[in-house]
N, C-alpha and C. Protein backbone atom coordinates (compact mmCIF):
# COMPACT_ATOMS: atom_id res chain seq x y z
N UNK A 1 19.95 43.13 -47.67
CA UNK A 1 19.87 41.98 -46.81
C UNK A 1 18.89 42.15 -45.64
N UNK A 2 18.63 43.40 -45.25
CA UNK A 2 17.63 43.21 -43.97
C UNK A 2 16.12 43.40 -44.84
N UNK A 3 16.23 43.03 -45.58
CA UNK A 3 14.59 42.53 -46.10
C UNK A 3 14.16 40.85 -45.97
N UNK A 4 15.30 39.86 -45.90
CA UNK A 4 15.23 38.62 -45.38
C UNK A 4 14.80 38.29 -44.08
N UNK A 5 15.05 39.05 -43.38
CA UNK A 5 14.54 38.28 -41.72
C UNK A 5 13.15 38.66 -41.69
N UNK A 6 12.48 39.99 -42.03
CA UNK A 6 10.92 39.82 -41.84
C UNK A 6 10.63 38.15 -42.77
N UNK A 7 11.08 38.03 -44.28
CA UNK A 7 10.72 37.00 -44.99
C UNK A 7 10.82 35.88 -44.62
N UNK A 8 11.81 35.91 -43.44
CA UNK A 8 12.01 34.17 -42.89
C UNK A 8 10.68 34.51 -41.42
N UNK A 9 10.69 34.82 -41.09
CA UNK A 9 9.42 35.34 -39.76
C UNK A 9 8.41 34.78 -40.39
N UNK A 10 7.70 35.26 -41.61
CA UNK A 10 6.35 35.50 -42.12
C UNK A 10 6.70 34.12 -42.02
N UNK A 11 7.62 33.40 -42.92
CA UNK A 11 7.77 32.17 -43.45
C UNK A 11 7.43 30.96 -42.79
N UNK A 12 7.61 31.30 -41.63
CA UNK A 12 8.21 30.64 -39.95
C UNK A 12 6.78 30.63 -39.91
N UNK A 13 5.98 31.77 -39.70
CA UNK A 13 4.86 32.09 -39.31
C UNK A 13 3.53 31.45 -40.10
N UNK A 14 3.83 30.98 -40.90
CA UNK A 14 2.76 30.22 -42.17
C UNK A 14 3.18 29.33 -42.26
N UNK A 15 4.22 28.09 -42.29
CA UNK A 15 4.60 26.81 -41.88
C UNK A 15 4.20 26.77 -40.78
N UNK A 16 4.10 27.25 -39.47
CA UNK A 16 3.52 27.42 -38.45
C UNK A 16 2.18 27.10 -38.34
N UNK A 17 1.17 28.07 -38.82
CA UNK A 17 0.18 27.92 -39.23
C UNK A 17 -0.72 26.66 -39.66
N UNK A 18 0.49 26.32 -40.90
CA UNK A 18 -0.27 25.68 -41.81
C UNK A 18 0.20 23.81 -40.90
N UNK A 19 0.83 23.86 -39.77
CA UNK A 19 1.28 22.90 -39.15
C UNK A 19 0.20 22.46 -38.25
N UNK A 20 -0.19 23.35 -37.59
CA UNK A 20 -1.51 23.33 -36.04
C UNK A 20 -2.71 22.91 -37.43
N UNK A 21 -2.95 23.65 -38.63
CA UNK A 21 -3.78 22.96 -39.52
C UNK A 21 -4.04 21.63 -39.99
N UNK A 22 -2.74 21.48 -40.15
CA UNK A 22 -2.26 19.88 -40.47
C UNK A 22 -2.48 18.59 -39.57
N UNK A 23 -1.60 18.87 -38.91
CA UNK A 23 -1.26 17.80 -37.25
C UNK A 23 -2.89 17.14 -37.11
N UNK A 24 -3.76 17.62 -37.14
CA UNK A 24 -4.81 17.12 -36.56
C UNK A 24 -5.60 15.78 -37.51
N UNK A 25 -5.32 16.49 -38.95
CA UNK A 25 -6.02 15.49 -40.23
C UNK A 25 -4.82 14.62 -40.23
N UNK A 26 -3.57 14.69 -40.16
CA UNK A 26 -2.50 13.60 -39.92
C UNK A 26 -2.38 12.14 -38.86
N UNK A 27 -3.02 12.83 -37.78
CA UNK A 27 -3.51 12.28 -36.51
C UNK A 27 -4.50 11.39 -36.61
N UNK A 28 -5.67 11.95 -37.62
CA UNK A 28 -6.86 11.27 -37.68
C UNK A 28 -6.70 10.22 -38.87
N UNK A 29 -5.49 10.05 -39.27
CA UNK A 29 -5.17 8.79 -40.86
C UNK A 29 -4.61 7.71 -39.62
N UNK A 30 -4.80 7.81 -38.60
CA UNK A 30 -4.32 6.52 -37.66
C UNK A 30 -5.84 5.93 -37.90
N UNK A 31 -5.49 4.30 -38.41
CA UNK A 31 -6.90 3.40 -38.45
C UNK A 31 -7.21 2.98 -37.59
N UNK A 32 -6.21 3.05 -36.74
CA UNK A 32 -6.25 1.81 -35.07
C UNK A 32 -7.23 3.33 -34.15
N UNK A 33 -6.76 4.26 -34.21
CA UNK A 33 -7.15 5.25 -33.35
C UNK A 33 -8.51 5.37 -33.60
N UNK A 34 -9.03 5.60 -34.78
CA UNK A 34 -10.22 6.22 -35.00
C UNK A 34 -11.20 6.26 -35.89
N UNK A 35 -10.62 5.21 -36.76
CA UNK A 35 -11.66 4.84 -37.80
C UNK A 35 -11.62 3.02 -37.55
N UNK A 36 -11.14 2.03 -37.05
CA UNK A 36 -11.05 0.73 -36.49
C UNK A 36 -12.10 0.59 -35.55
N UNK A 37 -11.92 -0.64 -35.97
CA UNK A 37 -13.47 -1.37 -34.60
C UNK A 37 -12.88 -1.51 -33.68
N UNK A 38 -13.82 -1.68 -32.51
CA UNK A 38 -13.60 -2.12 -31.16
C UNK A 38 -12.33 -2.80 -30.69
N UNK A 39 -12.67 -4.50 -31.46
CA UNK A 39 -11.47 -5.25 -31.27
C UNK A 39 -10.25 -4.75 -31.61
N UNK A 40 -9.83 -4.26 -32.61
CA UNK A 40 -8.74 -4.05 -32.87
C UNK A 40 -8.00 -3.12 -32.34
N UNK A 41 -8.96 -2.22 -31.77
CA UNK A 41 -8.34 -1.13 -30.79
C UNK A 41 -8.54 -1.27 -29.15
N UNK A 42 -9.12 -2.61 -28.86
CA UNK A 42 -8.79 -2.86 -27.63
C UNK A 42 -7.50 -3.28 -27.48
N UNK A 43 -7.16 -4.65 -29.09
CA UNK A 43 -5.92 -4.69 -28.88
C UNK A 43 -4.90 -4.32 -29.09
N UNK A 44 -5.47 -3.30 -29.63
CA UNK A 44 -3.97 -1.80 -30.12
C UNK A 44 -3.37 -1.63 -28.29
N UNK A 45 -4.72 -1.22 -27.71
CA UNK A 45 -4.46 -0.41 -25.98
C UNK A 45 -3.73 -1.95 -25.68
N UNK A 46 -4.56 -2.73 -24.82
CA UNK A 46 -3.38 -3.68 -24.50
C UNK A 46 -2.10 -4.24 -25.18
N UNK A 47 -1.96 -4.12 -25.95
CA UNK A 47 -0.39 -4.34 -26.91
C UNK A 47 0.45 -3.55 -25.70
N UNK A 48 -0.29 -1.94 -26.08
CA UNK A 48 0.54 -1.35 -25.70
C UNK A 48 0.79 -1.03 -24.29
N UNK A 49 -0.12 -1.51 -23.67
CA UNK A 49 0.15 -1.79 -21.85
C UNK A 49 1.34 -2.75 -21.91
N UNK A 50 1.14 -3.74 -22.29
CA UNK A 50 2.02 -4.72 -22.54
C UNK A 50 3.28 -4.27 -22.56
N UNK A 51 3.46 -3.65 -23.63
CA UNK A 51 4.75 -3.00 -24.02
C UNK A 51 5.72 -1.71 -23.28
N UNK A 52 4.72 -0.85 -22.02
CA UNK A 52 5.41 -0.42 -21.19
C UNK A 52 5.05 -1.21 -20.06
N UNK A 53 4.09 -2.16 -20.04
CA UNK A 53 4.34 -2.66 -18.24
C UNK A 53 6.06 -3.93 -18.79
N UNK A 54 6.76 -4.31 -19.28
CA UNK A 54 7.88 -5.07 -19.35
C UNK A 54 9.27 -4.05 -18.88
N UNK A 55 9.17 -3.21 -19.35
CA UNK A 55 10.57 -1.98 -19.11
C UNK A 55 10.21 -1.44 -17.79
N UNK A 56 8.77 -1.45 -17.58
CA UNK A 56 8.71 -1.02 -16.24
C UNK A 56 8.79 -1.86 -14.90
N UNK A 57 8.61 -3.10 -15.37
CA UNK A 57 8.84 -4.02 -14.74
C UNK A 57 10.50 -4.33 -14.29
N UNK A 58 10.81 -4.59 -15.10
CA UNK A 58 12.38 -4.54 -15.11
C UNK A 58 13.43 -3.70 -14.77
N UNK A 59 12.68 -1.98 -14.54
CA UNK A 59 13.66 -1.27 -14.13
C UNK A 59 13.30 -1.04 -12.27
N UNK A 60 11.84 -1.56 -12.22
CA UNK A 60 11.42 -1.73 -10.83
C UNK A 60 12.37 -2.40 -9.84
N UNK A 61 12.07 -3.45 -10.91
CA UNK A 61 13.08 -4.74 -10.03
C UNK A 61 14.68 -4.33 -9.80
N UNK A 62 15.19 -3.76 -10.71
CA UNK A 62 16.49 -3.54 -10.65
C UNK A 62 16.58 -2.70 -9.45
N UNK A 63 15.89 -1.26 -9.36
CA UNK A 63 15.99 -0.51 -8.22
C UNK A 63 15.65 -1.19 -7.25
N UNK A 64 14.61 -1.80 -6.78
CA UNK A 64 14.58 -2.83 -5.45
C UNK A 64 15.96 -3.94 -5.24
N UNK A 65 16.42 -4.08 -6.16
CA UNK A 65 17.36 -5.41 -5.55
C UNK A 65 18.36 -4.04 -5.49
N UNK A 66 18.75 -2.84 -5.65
CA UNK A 66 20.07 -2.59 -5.40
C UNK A 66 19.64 -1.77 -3.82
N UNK A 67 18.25 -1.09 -4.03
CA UNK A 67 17.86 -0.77 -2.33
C UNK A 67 17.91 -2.22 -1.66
N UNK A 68 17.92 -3.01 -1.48
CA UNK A 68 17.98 -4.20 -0.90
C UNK A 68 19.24 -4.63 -0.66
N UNK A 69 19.94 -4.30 -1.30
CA UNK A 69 21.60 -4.93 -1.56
C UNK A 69 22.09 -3.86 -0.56
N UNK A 70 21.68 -2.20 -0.71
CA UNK A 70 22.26 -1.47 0.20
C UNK A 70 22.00 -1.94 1.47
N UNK A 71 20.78 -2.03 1.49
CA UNK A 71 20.25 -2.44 3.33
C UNK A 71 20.92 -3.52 3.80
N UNK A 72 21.35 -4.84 3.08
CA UNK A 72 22.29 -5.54 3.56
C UNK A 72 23.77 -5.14 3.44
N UNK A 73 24.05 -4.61 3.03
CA UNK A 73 25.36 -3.85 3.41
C UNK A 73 25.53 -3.04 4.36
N UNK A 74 24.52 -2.04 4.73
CA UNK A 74 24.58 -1.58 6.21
C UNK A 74 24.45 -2.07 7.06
N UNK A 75 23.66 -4.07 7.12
CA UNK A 75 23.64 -4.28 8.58
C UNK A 75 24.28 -5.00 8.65
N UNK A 76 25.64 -5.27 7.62
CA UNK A 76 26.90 -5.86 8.05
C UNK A 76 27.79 -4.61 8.55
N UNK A 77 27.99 -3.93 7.58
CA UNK A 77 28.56 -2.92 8.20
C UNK A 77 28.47 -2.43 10.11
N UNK A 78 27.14 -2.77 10.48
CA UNK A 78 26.42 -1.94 11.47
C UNK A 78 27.23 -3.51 12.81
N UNK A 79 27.06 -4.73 12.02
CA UNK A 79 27.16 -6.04 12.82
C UNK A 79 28.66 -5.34 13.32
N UNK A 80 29.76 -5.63 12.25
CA UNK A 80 30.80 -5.39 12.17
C UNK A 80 31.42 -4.58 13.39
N UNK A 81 30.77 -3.60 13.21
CA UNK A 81 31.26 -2.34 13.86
C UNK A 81 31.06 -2.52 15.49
N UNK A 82 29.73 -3.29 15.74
CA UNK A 82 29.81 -3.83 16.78
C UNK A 82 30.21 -4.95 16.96
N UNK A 83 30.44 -6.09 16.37
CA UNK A 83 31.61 -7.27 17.23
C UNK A 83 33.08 -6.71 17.16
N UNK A 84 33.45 -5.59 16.30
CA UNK A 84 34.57 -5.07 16.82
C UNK A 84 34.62 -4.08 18.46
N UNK A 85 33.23 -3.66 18.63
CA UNK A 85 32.97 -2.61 19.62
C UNK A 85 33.43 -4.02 21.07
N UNK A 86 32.84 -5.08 20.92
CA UNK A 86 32.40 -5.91 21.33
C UNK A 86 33.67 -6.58 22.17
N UNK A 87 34.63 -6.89 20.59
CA UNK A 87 36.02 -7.56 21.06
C UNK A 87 37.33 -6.36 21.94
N UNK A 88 37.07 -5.16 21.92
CA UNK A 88 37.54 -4.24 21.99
C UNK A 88 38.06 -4.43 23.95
N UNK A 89 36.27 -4.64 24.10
CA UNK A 89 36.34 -4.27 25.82
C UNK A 89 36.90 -5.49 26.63
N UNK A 90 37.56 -5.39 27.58
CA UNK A 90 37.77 -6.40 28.86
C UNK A 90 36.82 -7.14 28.93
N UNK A 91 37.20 -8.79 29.19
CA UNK A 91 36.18 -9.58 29.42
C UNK A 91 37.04 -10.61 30.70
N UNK A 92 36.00 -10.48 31.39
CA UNK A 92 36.85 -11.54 32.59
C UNK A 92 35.76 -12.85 32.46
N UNK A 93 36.70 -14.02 32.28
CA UNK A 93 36.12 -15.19 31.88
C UNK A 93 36.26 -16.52 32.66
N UNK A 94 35.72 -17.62 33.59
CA UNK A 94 35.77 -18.12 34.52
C UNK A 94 36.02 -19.56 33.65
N UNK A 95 36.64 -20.69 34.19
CA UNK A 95 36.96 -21.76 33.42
C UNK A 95 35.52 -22.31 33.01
N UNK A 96 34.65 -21.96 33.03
CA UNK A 96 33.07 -22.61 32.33
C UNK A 96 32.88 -21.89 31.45
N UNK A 97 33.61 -20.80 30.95
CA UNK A 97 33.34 -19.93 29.78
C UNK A 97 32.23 -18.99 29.95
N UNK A 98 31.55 -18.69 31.31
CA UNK A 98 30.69 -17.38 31.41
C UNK A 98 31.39 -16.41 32.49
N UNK A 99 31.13 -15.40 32.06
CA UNK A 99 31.60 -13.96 32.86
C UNK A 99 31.56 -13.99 34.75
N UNK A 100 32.26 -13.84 35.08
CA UNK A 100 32.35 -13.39 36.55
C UNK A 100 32.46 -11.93 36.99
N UNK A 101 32.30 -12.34 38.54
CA UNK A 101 32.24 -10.96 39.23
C UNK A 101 33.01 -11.09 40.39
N UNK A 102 34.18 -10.73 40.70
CA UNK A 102 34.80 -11.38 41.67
C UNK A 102 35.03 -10.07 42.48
N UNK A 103 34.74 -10.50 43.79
CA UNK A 103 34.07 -9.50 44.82
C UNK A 103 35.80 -9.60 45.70
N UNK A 104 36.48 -8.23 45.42
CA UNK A 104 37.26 -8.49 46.43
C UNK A 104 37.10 -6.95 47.84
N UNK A 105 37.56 -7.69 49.08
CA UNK A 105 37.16 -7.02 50.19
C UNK A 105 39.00 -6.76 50.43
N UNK A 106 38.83 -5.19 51.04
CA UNK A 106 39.27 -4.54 52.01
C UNK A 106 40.19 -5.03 52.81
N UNK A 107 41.53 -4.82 52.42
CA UNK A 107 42.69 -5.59 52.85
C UNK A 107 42.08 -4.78 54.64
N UNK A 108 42.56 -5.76 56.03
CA UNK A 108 42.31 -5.18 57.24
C UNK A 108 43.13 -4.66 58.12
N UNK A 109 43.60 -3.51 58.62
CA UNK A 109 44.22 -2.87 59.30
C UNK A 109 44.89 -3.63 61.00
């Protein structure tokens, strides 16, 4: 049995081979790539702009509206926190409904 693993190596090693040989004449049976005219491979390229600017478009948008959705959630959050800060404190209020200051003096001896 240990005469099999060199035989699967070599084996490995010449499918290997014979792959980096291959890949390239496989590559070159594309008609749009490299044996096609002009037109048809301009509109091979734009097809395929086409076809990632839509997913990219769409996952753009999605991430902007949920950063957007956060930012309005923090400046309620942020409002919030201050009209509670807001209602919290003493307010002295005069029958016209704006704030006073009522000045009192020094009972006199």
């Amino acid at each position: 049995m240990p005469r099999i693993k060199p035989l699967l190596q070599s084996g490995a090693l010449v499918f290997g081979v014979l792959g980096v040989w291959l890949v390239p004449a496989l590559a070159r049976a594309c008609p749009m790539c490299f044996s096609g005219n002009g037109t048809n491979q301009s509109a091979f390229l734009w097809g395929s702009v086409m076809l990632m600017l839509v997913p990219t478009v769409a996952i753009g948008s999605l991430l902007y509206w949920a950063y957007s959705r956060a930012k309005a959630i923090d400046a309620e959050a942020t409002q919030d926190a201050a009209r509670s800060d807001a209602s919290a404190a003493p307010q002295a209020v005069s029958s016209g409904g704006s704030p006073t200051l009522r000045v009192v003096s020094a009972p006199q001896e």
